[in-house]
Protein backbone atom coordinates (compact mmCIF):
# COMPACT_ATOMS: atom_id res chain seq x y z
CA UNK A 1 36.63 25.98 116.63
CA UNK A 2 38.47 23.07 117.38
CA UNK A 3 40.32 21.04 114.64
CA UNK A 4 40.68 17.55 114.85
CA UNK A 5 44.74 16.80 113.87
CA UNK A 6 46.16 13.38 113.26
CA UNK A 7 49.38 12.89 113.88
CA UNK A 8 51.62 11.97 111.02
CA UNK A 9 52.15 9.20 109.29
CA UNK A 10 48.95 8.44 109.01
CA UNK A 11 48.27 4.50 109.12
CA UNK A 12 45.18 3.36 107.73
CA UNK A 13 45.05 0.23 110.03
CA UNK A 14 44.45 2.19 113.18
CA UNK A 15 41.54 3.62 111.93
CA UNK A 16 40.27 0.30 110.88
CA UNK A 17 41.35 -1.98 113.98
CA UNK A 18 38.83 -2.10 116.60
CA UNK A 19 37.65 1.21 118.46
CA UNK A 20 39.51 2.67 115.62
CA UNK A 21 41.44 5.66 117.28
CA UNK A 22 43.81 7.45 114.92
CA UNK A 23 46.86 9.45 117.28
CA UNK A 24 46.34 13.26 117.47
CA UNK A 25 48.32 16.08 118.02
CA UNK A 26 48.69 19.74 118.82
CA UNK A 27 47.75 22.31 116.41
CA UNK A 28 51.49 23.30 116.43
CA UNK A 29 52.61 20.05 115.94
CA UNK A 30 50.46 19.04 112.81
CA UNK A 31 51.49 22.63 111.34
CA UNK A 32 55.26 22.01 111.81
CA UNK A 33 54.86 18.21 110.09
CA UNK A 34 52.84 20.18 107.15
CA UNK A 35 55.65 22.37 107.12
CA UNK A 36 58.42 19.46 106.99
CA UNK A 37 56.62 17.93 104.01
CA UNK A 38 56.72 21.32 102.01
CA UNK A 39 60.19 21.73 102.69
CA UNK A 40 61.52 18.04 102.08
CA UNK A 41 58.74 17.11 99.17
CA UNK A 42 60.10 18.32 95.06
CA UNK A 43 56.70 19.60 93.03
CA UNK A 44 55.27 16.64 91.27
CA UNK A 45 56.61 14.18 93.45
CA UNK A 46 52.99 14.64 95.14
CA UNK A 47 50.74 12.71 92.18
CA UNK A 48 47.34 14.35 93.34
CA UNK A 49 48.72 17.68 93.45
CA UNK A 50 51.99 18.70 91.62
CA UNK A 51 52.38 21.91 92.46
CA UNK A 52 52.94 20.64 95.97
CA UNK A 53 56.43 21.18 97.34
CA UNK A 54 59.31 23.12 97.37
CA UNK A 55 60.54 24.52 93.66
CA UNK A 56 64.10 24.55 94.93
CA UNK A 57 64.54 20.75 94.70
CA UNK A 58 64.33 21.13 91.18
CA UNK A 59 68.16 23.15 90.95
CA UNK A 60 69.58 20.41 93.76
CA UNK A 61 72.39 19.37 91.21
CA UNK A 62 72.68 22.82 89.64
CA UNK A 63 76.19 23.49 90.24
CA UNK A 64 75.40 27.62 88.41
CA UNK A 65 73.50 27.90 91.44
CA UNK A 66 75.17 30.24 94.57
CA UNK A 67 74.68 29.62 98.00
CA UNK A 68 72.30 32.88 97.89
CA UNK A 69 70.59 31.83 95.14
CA UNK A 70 69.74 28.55 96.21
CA UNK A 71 68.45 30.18 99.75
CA UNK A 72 66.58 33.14 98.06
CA UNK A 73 64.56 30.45 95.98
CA UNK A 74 64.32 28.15 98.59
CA UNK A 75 62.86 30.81 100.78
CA UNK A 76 60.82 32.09 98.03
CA UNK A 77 59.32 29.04 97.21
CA UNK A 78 58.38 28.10 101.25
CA UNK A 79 56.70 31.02 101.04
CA UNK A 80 54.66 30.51 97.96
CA UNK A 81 53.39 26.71 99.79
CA UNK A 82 52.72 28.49 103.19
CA UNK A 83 50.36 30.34 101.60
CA UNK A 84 48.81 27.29 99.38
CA UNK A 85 49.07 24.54 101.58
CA UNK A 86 49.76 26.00 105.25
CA UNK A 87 46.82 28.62 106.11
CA UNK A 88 46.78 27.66 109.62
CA UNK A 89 49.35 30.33 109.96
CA UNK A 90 50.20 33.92 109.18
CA UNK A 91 52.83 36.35 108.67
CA UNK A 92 55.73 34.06 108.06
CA UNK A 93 59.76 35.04 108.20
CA UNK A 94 61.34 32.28 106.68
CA UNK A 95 65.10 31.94 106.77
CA UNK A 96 67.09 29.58 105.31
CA UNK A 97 71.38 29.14 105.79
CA UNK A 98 73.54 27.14 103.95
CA UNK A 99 76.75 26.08 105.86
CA UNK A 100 79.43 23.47 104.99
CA UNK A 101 80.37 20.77 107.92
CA UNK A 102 82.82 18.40 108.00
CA UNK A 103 81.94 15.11 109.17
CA UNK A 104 84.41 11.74 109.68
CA UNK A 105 83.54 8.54 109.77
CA UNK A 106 84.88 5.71 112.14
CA UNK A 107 85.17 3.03 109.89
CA UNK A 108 86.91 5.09 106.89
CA UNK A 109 89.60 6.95 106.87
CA UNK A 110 88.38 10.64 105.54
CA UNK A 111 86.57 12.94 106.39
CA UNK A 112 83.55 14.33 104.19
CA UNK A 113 82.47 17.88 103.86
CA UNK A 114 79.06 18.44 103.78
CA UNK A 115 76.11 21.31 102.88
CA UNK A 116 73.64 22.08 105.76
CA UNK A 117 71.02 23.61 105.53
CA UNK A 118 69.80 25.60 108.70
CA UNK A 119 65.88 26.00 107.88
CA UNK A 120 63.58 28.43 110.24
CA UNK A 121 60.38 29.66 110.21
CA UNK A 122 58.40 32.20 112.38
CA UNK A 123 55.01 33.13 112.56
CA UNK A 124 51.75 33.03 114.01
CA UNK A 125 48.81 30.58 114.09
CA UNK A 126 45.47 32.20 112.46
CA UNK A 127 42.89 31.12 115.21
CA UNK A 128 44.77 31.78 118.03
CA UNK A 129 47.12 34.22 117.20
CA UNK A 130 50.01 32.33 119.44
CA UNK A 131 53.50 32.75 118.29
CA UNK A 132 54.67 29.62 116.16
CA UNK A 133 58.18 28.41 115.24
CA UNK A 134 59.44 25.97 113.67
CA UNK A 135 63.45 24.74 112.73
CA UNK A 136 65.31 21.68 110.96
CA UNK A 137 68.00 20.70 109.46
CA UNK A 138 68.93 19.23 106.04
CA UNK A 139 71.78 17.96 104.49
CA UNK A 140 72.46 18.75 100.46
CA UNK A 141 73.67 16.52 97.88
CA UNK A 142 72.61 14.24 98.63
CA UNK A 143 69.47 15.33 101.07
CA UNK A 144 69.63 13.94 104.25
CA UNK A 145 68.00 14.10 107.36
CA UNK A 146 70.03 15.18 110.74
């Protein structure tokens, strides 16, 4: 079977300019953007689907919340979309690792300590049964991208 998969974002005035070509991409590829949405979107930030998205957005500010806590739902949750939103692949080992990082600017005169998150996940792709992976970063409070 092949799938057709459009490379993300998606912009609508490709498809309508002339010979209307949208970019594609690997099977792997569109997977690991999929995955990137469920791990940086909250649920109900998606309006035609709340239950989209990672649960542990919701506890971001929740100072009650551990470092293991925070991973185990995090990881939890991941889980819970994979197997909503990500069927393309199977048997996934998700890990997730909080770590703090210091980080000093040039133009001001401290230096900041940050949470990381390290974000993994293993598995394999359904049709083929190839080995996937995919990794990120994140930083917390507020969420940025590195």
């Amino acid at each position: 079977m092949n799938n057709l998969n459009y490379n993300m974002p998606f912009d609508p005035e490709e498809l309508m300019s002339e010979g209307g070509n949208m970019k594609m991409c690997s099977e792997a590829e569109s997977i690991a953007q999929n995955l990137m949405l469920l791990v940086t979107t909250k649920k109900r930030e998606n309006r035609y689907d709340p239950d989209y998205g990672n649960a542990v957005w919701d506890i971001e500010f929740d100072n009650a919340i551990t470092t293991v806590m925070w991973e185990h739902i995090f990881v939890e949750s991941l889980k819970q979309q994979i197997q909503l939103y990500e069927p393309r692949i199977i048997n996934p080992r998700i890990e997730a690792h909080i770590e703090y990082v210091e980080h000093s600017y040039d133009t001001r005169k401290f230096t900041e300590i940050k949470k990381r998150v390290k974000i993994g996940v293993n598995a394999r792709i359904q049709e083929s049964g190839e080995q996937f992976s995919f990794a990120t970063e994140l930083f917390l409070s507020p969420m940025s991208i590195d």
